[in-house]
N, C-alpha and C. Protein backbone atom coordinates (compact mmCIF):
# COMPACT_ATOMS: atom_id res chain seq x y z
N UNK A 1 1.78 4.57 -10.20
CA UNK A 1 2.22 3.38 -9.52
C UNK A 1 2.93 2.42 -10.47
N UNK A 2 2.84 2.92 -11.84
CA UNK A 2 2.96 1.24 -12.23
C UNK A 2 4.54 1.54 -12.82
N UNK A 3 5.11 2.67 -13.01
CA UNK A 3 6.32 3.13 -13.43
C UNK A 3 7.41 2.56 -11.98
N UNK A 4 6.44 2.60 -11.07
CA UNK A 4 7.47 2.55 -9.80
C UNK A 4 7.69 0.90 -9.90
N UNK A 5 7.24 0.15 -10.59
CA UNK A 5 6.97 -1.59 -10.19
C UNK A 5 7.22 -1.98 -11.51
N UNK A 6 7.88 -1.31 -12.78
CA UNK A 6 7.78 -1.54 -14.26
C UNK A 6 8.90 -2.94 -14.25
N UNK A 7 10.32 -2.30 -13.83
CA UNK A 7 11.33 -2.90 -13.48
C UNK A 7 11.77 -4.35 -12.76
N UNK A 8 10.69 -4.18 -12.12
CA UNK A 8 10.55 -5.74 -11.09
C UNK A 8 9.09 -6.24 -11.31
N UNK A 9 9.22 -7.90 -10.50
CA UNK A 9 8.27 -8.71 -10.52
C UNK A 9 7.81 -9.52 -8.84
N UNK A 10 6.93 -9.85 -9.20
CA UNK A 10 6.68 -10.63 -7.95
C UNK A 10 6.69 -9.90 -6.72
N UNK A 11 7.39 -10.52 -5.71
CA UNK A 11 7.42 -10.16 -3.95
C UNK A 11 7.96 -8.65 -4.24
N UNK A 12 9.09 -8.09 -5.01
CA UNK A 12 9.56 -6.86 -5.05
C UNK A 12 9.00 -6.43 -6.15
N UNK A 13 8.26 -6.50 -6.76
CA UNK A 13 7.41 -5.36 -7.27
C UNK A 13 6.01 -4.99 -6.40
N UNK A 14 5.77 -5.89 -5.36
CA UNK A 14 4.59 -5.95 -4.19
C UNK A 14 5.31 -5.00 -3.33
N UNK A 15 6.77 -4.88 -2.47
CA UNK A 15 7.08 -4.25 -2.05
C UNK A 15 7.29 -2.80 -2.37
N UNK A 16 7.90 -2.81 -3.78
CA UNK A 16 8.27 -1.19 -4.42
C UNK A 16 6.93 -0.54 -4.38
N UNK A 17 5.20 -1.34 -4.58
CA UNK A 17 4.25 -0.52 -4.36
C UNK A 17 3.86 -0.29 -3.16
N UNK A 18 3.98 -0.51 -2.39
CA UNK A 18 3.53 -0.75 -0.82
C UNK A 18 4.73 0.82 -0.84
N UNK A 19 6.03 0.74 -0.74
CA UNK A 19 7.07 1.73 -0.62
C UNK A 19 6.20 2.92 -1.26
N UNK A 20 6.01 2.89 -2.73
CA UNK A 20 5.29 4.06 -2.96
C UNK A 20 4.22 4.49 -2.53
N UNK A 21 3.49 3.68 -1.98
CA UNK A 21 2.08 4.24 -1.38
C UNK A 21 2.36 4.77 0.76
N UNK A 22 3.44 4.31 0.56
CA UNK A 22 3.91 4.57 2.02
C UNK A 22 4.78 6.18 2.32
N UNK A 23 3.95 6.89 3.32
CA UNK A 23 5.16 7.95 3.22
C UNK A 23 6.50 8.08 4.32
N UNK A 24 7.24 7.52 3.50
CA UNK A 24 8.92 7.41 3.52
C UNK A 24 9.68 8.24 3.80
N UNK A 25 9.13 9.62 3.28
CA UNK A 25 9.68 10.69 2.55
C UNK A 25 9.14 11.72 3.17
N UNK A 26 9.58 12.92 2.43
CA UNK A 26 8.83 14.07 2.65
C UNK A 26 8.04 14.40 1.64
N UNK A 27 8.55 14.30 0.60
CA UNK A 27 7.37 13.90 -0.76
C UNK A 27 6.10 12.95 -0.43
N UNK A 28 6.31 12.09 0.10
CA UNK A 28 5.24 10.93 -0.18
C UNK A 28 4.55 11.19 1.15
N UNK A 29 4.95 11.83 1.97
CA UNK A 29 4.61 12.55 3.50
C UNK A 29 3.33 13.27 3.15
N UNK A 30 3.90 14.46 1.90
CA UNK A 30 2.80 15.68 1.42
C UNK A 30 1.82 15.06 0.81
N UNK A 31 1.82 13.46 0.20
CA UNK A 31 1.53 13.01 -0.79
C UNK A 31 0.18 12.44 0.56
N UNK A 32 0.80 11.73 1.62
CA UNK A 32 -0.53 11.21 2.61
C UNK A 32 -1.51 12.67 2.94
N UNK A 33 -1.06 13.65 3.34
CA UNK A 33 -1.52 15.15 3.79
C UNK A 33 -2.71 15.00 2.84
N UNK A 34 -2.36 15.20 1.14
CA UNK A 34 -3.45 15.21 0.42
C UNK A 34 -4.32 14.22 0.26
N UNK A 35 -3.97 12.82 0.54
CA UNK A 35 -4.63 11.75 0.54
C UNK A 35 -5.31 12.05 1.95
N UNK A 36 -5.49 12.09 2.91
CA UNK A 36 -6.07 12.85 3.90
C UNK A 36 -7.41 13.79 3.87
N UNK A 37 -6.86 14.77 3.12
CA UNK A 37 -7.75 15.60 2.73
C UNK A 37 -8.85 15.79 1.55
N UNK A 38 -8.42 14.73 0.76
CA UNK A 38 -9.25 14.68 -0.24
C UNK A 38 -10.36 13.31 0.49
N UNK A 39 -9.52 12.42 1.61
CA UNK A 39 -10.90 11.73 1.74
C UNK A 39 -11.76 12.23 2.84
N UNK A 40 -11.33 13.31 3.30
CA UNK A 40 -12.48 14.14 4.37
C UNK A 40 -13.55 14.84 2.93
N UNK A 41 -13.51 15.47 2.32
CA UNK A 41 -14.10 15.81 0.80
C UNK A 41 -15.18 14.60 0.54
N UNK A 42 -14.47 13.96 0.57
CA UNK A 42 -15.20 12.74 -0.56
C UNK A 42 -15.96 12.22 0.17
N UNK A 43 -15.96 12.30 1.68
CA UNK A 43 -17.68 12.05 2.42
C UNK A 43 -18.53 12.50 2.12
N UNK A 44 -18.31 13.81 1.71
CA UNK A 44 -19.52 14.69 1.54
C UNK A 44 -19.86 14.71 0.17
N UNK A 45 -18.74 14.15 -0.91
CA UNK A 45 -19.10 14.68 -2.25
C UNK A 45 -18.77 13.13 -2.94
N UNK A 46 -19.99 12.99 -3.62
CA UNK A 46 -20.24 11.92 -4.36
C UNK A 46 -19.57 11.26 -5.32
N UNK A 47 -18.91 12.37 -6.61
CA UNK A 47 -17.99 12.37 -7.37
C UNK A 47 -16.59 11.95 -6.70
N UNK A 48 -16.34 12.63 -5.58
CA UNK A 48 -15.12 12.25 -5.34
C UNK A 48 -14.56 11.38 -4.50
N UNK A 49 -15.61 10.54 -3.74
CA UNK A 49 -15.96 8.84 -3.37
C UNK A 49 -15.61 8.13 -4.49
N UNK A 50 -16.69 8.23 -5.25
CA UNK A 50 -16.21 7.47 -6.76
C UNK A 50 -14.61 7.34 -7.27
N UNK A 51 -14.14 8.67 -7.17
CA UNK A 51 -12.91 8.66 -7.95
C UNK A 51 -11.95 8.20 -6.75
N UNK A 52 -12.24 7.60 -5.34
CA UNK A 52 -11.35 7.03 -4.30
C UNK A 52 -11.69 6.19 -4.71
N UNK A 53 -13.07 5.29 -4.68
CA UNK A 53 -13.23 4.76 -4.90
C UNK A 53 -12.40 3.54 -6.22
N UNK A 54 -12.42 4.07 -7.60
CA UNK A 54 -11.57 3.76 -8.72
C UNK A 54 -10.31 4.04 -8.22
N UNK A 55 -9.69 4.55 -8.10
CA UNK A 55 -8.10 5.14 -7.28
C UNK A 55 -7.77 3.76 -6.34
N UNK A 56 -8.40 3.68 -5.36
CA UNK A 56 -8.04 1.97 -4.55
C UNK A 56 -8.65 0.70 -5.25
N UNK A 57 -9.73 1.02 -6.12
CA UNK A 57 -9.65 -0.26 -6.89
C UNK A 57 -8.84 -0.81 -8.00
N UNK A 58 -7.74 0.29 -8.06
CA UNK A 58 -6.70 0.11 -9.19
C UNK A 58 -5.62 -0.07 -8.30
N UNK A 59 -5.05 0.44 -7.22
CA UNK A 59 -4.15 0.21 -6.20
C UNK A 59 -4.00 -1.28 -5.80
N UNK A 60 -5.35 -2.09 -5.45
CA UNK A 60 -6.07 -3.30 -5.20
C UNK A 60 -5.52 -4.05 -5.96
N UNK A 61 -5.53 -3.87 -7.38
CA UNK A 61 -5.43 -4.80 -8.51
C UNK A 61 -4.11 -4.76 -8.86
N UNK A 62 -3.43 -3.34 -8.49
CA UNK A 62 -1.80 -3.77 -9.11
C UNK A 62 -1.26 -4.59 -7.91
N UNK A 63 -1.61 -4.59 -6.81
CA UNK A 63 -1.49 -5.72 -5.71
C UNK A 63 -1.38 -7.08 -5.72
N UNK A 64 -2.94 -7.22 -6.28
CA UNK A 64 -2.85 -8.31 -6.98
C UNK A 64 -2.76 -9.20 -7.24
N UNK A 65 -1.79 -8.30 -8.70
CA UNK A 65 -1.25 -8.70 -9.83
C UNK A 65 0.44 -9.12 -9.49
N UNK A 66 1.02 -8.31 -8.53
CA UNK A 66 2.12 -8.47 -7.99
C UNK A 66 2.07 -9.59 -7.13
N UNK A 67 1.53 -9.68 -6.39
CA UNK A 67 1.25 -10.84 -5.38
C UNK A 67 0.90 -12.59 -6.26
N UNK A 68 0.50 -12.35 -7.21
CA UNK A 68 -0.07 -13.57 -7.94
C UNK A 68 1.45 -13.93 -8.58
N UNK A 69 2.19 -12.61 -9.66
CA UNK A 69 3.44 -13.29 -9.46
C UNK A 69 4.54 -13.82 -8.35
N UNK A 70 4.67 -13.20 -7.29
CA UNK A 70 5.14 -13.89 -6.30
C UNK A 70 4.98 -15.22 -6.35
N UNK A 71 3.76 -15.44 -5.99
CA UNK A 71 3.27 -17.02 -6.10
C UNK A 71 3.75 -17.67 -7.61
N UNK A 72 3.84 -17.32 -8.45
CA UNK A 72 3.79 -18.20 -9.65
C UNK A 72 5.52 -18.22 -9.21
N UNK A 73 6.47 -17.27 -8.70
CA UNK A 73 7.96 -17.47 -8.52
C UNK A 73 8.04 -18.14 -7.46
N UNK A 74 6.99 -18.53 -6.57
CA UNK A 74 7.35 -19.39 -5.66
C UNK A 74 8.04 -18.41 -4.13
N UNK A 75 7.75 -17.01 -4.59
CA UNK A 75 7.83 -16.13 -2.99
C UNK A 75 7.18 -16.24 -2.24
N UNK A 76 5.59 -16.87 -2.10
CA UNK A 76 4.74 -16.18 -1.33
C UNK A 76 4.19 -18.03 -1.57
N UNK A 77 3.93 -19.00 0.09
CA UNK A 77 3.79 -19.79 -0.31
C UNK A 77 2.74 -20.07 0.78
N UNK A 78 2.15 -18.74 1.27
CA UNK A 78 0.99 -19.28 2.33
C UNK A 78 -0.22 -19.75 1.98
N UNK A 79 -0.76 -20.50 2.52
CA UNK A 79 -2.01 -20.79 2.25
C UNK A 79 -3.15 -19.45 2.58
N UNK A 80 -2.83 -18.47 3.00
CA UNK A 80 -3.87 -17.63 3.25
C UNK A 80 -4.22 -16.71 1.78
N UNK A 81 -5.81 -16.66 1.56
CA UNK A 81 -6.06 -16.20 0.42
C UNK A 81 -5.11 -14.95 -0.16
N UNK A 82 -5.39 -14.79 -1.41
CA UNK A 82 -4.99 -13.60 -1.89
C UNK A 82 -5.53 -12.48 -1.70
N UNK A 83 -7.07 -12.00 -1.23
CA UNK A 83 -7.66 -11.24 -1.15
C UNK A 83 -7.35 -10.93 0.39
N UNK A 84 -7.65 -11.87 1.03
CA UNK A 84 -6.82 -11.56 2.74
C UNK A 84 -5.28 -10.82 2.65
N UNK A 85 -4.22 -11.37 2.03
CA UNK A 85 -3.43 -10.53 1.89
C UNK A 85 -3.35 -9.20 1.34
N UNK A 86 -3.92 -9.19 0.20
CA UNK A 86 -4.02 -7.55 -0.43
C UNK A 86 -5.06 -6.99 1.08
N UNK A 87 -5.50 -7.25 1.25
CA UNK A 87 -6.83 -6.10 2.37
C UNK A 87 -5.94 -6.02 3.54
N UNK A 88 -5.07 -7.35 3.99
CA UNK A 88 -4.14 -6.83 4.61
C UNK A 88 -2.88 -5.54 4.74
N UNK A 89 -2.43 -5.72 3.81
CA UNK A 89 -1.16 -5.01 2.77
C UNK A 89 -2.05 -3.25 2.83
N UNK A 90 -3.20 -3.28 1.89
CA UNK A 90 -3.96 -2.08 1.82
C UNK A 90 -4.12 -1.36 3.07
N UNK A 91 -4.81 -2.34 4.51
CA UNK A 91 -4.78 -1.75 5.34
C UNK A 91 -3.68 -1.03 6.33
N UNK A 92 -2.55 -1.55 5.96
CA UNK A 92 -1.11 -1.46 6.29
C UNK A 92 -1.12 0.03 6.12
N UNK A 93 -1.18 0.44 4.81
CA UNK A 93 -0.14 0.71 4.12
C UNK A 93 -0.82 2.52 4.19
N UNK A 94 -2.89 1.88 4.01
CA UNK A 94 -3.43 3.21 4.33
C UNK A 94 -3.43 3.46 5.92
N UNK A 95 -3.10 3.03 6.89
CA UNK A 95 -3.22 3.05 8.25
C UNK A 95 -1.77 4.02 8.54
N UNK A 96 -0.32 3.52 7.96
CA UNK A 96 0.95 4.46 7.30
C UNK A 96 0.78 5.87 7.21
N UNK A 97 -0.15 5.87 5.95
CA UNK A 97 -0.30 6.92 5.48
C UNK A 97 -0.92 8.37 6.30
N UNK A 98 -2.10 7.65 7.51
CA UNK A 98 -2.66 8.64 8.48
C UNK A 98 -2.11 8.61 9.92
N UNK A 99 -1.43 7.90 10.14
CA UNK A 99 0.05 7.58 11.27
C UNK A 99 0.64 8.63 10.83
N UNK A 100 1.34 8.76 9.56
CA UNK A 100 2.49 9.35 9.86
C UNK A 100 2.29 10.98 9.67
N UNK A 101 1.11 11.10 9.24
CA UNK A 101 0.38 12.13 8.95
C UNK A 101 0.33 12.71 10.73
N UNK A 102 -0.43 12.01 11.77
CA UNK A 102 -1.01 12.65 12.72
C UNK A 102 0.21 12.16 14.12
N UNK A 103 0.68 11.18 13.80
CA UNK A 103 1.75 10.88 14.92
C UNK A 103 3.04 10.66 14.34
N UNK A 104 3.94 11.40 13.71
CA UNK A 104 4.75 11.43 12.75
C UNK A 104 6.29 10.40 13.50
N UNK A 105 6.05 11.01 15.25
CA UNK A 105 7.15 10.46 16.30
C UNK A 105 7.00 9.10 15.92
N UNK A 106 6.08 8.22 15.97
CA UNK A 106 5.77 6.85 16.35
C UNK A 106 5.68 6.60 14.75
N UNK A 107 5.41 6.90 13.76
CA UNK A 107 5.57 6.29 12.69
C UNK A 107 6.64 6.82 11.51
N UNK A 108 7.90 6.54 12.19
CA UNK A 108 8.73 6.62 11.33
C UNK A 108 8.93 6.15 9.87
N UNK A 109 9.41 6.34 8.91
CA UNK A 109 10.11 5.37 7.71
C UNK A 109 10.57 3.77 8.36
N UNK A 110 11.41 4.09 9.27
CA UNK A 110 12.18 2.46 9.75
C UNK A 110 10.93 1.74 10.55
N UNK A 111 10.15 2.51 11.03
CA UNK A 111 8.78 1.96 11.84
C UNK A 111 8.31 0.87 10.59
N UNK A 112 7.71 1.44 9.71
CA UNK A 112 6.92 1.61 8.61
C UNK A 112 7.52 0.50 7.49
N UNK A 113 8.80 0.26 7.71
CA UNK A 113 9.78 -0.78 6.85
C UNK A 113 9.59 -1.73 7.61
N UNK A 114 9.91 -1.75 9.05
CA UNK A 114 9.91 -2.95 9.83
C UNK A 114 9.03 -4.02 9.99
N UNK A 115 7.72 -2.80 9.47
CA UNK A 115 6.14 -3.66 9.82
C UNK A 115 5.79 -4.62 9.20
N UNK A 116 5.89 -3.40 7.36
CA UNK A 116 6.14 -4.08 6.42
C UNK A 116 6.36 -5.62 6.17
N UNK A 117 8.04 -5.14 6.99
CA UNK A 117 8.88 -6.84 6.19
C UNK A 117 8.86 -7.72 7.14
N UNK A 118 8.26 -7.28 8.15
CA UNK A 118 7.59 -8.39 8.84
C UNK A 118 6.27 -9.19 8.11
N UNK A 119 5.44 -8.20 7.84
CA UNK A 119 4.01 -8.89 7.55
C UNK A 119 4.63 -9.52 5.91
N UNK A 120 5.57 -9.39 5.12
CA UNK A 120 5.74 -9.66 3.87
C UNK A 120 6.15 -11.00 4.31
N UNK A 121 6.92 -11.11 5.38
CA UNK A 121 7.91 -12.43 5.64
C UNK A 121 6.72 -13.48 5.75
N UNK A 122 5.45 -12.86 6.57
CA UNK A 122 4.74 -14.07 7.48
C UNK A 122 4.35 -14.46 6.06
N UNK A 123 4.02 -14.05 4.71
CA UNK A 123 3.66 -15.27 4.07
C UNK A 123 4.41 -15.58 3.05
N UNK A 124 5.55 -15.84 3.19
CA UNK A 124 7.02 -16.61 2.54
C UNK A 124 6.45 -18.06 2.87
């Protein structure tokens, strides 16, 4: 994640991760499939809860970290917490990921952008 957001700051380095964690693509498509399948696994197996576990608590934090610069640039000027937004954003973005996985018609890329830059706008 963090190669994809190296380049930018703030509101668009919040977006370029949201983009990468979103499948867009057909790459990042195969990429939800396994994210899918590894968390049917990880109910049953302890170790690999944990390692979802660490995996979204690092996802969480480059969030953020992106989101906090926004604010210090003066993108993001809502009063609604920061933690409300990231759990927002997270839920987005993993909700994407098993959409486009199981109803691929209804959750397009342009679906999936639109939602996005809607929910990015509401806290400008």
């Amino acid at each position: 994640m963090e190669p994809a957001i190296a380049e930018s700051r703030g509101l668009a380095a919040l977006r370029g991760l949201c983009h990468e964690l979103m499948p867009l693509d057909d790459t990042r498509l195969l990429e939800a499939r396994v994210v899918i399948a590894f968390c049917d696994r990880a109910v049953y197996d302890p170790r690999m809860s944990a390692a979802y576990e660490t995996t979204m608590d690092r996802w969480r934090t480059l969030m953020h970290n992106c989101l906090a610069q926004a604010r210090t640039l003066g993108e993001v000027t809502t009063e609604a917490s920061d933690v409300h937004i990231v759990e927002m954003l997270f839920a987005v973005v993993s909700g994407f990921q098993v959409n486009a996985v199981l109803t691929p018609q209804a959750t397009t890329a342009t679906r999936q952008l639109e939602v996005l830059e809607s929910l990015l706008a509401s806290y400008a």
